[in-house]
N, C-alpha and C. Protein backbone atom coordinates (compact mmCIF):
# COMPACT_ATOMS: atom_id res chain seq x y z
N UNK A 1 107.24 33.18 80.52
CA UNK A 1 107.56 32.56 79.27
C UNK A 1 108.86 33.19 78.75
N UNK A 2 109.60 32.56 78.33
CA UNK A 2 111.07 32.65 78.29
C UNK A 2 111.21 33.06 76.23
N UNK A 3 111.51 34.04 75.95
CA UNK A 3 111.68 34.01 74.47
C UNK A 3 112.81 34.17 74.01
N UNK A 4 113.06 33.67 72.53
CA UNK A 4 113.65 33.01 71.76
C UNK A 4 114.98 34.14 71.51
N UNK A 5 116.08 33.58 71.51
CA UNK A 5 116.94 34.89 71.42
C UNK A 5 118.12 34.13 70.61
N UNK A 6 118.45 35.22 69.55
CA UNK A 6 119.55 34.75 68.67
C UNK A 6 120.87 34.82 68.87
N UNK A 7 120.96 35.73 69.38
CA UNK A 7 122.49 35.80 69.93
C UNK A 7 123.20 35.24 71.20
N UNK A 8 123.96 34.79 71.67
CA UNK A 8 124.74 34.37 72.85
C UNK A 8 124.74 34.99 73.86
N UNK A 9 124.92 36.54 73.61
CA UNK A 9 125.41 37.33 74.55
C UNK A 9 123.51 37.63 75.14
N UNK A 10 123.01 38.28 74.40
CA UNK A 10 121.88 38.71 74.76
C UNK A 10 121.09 37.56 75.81
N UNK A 11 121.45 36.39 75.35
CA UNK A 11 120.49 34.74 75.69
C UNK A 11 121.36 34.75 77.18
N UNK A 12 122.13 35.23 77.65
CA UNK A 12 122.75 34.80 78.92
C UNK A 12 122.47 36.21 79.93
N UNK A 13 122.11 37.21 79.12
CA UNK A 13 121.17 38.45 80.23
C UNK A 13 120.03 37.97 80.46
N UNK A 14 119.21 37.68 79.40
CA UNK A 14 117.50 37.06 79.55
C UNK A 14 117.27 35.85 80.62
N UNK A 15 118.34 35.22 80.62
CA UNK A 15 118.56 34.07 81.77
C UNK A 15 118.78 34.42 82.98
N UNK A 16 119.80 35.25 83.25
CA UNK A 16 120.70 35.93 84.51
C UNK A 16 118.86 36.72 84.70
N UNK A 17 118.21 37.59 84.22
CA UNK A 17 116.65 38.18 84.35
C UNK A 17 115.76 37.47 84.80
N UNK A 18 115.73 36.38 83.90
CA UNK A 18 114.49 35.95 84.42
C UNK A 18 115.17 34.86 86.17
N UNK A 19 115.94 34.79 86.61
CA UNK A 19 116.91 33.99 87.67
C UNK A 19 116.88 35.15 88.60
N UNK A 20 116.58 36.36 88.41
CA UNK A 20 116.78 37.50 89.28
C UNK A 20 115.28 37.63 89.61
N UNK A 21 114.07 37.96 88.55
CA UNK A 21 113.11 38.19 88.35
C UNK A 21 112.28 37.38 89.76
N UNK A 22 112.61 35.69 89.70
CA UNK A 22 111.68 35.00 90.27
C UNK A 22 111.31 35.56 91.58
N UNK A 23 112.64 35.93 91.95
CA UNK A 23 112.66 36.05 93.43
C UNK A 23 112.47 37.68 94.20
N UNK A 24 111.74 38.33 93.22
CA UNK A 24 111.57 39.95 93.59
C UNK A 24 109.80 40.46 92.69
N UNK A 25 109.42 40.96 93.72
CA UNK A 25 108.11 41.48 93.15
C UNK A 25 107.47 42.89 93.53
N UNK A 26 107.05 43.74 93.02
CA UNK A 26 107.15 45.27 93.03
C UNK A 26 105.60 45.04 93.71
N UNK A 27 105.17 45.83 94.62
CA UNK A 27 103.77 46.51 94.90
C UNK A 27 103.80 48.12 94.92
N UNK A 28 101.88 48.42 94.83
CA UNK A 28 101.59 49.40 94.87
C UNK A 28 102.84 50.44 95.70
N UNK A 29 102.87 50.27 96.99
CA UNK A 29 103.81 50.93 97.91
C UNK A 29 105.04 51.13 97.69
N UNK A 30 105.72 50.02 97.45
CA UNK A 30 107.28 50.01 96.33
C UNK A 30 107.21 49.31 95.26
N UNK A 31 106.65 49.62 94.38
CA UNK A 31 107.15 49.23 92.98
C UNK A 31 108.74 48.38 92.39
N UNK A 32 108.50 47.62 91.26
CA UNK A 32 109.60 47.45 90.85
C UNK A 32 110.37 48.47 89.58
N UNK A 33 111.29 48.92 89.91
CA UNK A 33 112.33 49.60 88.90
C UNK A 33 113.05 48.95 88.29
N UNK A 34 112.39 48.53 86.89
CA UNK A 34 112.82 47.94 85.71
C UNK A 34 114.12 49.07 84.83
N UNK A 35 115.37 48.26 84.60
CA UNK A 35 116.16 48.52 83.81
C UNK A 35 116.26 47.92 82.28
N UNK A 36 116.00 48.62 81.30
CA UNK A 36 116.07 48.04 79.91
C UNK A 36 117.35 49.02 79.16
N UNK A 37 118.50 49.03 79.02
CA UNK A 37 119.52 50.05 77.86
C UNK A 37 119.71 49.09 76.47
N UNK A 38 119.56 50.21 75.62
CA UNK A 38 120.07 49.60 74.43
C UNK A 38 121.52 50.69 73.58
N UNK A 39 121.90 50.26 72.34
CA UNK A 39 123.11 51.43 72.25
C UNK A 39 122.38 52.53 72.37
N UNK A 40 121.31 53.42 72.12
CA UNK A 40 121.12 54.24 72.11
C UNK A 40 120.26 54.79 72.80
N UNK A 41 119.60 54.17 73.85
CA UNK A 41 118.87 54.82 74.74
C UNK A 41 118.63 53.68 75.91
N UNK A 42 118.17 54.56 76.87
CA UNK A 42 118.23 53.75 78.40
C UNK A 42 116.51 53.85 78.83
N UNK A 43 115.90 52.89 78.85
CA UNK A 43 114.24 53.06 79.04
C UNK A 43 114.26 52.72 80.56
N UNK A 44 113.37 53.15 81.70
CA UNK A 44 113.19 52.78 82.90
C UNK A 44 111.40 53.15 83.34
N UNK A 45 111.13 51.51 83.89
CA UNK A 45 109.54 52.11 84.24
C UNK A 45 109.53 51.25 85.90
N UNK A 46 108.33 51.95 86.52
CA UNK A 46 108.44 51.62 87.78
C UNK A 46 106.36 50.73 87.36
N UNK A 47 107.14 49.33 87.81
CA UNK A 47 105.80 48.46 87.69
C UNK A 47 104.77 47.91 88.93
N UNK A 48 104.14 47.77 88.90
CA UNK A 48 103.18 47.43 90.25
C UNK A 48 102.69 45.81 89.49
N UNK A 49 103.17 44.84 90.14
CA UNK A 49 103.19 43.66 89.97
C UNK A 49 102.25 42.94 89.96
N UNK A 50 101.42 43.42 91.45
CA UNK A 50 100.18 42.54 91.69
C UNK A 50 99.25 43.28 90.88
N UNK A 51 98.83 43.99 90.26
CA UNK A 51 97.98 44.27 89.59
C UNK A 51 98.74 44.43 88.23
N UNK A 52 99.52 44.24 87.66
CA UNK A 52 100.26 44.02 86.71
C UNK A 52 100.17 45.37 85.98
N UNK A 53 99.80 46.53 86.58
CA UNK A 53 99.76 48.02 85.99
C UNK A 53 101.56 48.61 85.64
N UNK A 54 101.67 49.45 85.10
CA UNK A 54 102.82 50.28 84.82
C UNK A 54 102.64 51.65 85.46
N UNK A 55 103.44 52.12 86.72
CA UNK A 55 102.86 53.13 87.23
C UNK A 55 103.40 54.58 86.63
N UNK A 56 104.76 54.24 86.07
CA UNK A 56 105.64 55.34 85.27
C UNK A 56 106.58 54.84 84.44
N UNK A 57 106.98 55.46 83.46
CA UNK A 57 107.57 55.20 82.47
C UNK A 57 108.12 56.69 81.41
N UNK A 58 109.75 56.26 81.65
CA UNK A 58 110.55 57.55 81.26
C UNK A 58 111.80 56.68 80.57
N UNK A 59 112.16 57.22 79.49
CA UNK A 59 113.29 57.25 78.74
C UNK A 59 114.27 58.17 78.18
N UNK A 60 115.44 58.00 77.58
CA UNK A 60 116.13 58.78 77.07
C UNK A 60 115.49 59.49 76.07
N UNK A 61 114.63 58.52 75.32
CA UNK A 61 114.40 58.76 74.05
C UNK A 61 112.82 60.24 73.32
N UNK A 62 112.47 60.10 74.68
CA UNK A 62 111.39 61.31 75.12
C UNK A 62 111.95 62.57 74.84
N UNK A 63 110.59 63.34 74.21
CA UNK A 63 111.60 64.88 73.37
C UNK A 63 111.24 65.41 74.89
N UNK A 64 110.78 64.96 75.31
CA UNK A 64 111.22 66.25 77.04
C UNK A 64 112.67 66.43 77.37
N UNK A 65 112.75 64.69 77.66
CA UNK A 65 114.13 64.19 77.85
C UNK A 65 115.42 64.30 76.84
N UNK A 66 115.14 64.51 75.54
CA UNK A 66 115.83 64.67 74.54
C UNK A 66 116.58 66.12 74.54
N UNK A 67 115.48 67.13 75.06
CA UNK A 67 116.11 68.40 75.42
C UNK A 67 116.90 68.87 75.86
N UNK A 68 117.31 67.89 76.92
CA UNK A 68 118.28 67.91 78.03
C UNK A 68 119.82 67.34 77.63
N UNK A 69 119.58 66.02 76.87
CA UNK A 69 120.62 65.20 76.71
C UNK A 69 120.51 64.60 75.36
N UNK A 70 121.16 65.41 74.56
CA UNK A 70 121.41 64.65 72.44
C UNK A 70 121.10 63.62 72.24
N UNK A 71 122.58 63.13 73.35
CA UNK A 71 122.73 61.27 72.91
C UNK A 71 122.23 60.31 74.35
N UNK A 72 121.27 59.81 74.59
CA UNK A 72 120.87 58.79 75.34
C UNK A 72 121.55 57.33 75.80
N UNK A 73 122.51 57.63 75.10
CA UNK A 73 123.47 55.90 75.06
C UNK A 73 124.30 55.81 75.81
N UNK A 74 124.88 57.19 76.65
CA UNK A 74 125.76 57.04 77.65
C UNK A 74 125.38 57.32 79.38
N UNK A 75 126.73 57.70 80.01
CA UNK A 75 126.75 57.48 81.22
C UNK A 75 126.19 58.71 81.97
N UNK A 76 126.15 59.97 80.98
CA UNK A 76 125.85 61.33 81.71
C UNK A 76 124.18 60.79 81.66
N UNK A 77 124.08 60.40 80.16
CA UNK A 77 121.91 60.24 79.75
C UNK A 77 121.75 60.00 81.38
N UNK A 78 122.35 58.69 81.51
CA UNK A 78 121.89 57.44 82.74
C UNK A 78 121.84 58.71 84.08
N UNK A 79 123.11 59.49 84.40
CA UNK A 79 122.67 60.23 85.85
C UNK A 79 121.58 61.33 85.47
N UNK A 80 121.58 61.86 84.55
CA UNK A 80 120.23 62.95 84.00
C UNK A 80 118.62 62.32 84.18
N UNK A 81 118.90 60.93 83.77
CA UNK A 81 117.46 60.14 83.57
C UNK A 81 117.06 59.57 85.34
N UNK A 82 118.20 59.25 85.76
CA UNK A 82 118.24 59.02 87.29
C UNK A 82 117.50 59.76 87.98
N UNK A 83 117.79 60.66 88.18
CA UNK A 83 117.48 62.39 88.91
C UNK A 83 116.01 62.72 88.36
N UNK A 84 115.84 62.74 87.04
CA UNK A 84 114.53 62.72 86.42
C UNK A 84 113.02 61.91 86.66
N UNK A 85 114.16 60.61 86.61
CA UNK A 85 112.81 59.58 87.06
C UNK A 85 112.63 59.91 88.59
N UNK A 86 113.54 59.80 89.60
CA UNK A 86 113.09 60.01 90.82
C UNK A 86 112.34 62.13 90.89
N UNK A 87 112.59 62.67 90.19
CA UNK A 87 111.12 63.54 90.33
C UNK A 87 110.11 63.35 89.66
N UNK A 88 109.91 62.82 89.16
CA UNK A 88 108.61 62.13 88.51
C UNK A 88 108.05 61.27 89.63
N UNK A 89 108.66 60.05 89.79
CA UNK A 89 108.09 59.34 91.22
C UNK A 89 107.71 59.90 91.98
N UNK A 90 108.31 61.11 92.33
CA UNK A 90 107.91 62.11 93.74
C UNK A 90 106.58 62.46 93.39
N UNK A 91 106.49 63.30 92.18
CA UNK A 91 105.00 63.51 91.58
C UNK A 91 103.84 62.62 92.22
N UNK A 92 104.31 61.42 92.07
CA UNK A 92 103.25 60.61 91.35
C UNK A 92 103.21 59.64 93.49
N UNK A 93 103.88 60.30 94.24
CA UNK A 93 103.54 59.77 95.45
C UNK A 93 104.53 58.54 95.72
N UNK A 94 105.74 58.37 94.69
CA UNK A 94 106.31 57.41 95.23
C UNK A 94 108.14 57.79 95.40
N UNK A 95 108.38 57.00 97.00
CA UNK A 95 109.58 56.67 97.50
C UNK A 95 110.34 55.54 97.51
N UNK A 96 109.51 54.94 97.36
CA UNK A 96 110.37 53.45 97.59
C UNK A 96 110.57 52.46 96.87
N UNK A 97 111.51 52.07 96.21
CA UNK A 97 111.39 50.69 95.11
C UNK A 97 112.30 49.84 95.30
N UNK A 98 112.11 48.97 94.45
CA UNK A 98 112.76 47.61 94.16
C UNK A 98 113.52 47.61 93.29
N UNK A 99 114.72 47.53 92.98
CA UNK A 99 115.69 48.05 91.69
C UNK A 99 116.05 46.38 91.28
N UNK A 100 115.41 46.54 89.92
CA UNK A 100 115.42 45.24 89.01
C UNK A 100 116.69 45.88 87.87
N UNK A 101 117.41 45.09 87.86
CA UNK A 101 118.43 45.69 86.72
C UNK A 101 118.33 45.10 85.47
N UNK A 102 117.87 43.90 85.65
CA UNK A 102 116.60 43.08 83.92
C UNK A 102 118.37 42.51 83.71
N UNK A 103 118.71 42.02 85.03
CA UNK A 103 119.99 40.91 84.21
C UNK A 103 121.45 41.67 83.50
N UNK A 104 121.58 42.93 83.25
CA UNK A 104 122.45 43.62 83.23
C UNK A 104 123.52 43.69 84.36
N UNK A 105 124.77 44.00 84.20
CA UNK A 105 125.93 44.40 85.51
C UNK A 105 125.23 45.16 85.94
N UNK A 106 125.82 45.47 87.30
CA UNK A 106 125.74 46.59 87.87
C UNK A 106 126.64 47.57 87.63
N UNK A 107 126.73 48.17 86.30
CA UNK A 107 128.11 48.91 85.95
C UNK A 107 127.96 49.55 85.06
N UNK A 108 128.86 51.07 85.06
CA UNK A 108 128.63 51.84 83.83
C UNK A 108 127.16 52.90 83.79
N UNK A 109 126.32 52.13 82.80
CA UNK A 109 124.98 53.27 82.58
C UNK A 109 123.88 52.56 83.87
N UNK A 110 123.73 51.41 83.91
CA UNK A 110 122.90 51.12 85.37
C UNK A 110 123.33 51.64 86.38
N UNK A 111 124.57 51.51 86.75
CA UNK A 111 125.20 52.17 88.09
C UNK A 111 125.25 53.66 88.05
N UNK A 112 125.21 54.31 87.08
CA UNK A 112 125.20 55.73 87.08
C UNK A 112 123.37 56.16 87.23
N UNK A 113 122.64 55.56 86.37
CA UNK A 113 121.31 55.71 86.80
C UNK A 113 120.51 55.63 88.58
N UNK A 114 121.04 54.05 88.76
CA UNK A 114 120.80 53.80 90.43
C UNK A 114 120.97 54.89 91.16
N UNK A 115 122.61 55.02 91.00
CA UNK A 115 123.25 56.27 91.57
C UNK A 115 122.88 57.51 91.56
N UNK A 116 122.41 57.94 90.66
CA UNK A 116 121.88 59.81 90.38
C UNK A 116 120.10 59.17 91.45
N UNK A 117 119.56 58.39 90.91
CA UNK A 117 117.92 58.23 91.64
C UNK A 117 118.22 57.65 93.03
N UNK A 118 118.87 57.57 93.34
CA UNK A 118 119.05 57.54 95.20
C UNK A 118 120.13 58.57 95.85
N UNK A 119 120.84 59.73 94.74
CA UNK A 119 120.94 61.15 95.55
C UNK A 119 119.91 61.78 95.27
N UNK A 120 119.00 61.41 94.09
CA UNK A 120 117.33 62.65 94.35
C UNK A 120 116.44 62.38 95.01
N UNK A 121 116.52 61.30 95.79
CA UNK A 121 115.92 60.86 96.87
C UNK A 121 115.01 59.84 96.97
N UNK A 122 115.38 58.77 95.31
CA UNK A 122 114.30 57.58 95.37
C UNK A 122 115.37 56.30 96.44
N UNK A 123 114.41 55.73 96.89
CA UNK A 123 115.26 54.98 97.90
C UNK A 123 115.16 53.19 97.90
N UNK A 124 116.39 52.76 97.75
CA UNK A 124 116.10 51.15 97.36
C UNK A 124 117.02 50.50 97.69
């Protein structure tokens, strides 16, 4: 279900998403790696599709994560949160995903995130 969006700019990511979305689906074994940034923080969760569970879920905006990095809105947050989420995954038994970018470029704070979580060794 497709929702209602006021602005122009925003209404042509949600489109470019859900056009990306159809054709990719996360399982238990590789999950999908959802990208959501806003100005001030960068949220990322790794989803298991067929059972429609959330297997992890890490943001800028977390006082763990807050410790590390003030401001969440830029390009250093994105390689800090990168590196982070892929040891967490490790934790939790997972290597392998599906990198959903939720309709965003590939540029800037996504590409710096991708980038830092496939030198800590998540792989996609």
């Amino acid at each position: 279900m497709r929702k209602k969006i006021k602005n122009q700019s925003e209404s042509g990511r949600i489109n470019r998403h859900y056009r990306i979305r159809k054709n990719m689906s996360g399982v238990k074994d590789k999950p999908r790696l959802v990208v959501h940034r806003s100005n001030k923080n960068i949220y990322v969760q790794l989803i298991d599709d067929l059972s429609g569970a959330t297997l992890l879920s890490v943001s800028t905006g977390e006082k763990k994560f807050k410790k590390d990095c003030a401001w969440g809105g830029n390009v250093e947050a994105a390689k800090k949160l990168g590196s982070y989420l892929s040891s967490e995954a490790k934790k939790k038994g997972i290597e392998r995903v599906v990198f959903d970018r939720g309709g965003y470029l590939y540029h800037g704070r996504v590409k710096a995130l991708a980038d830092a979580a496939r030198e800590a060794g998540l792989k996609f």
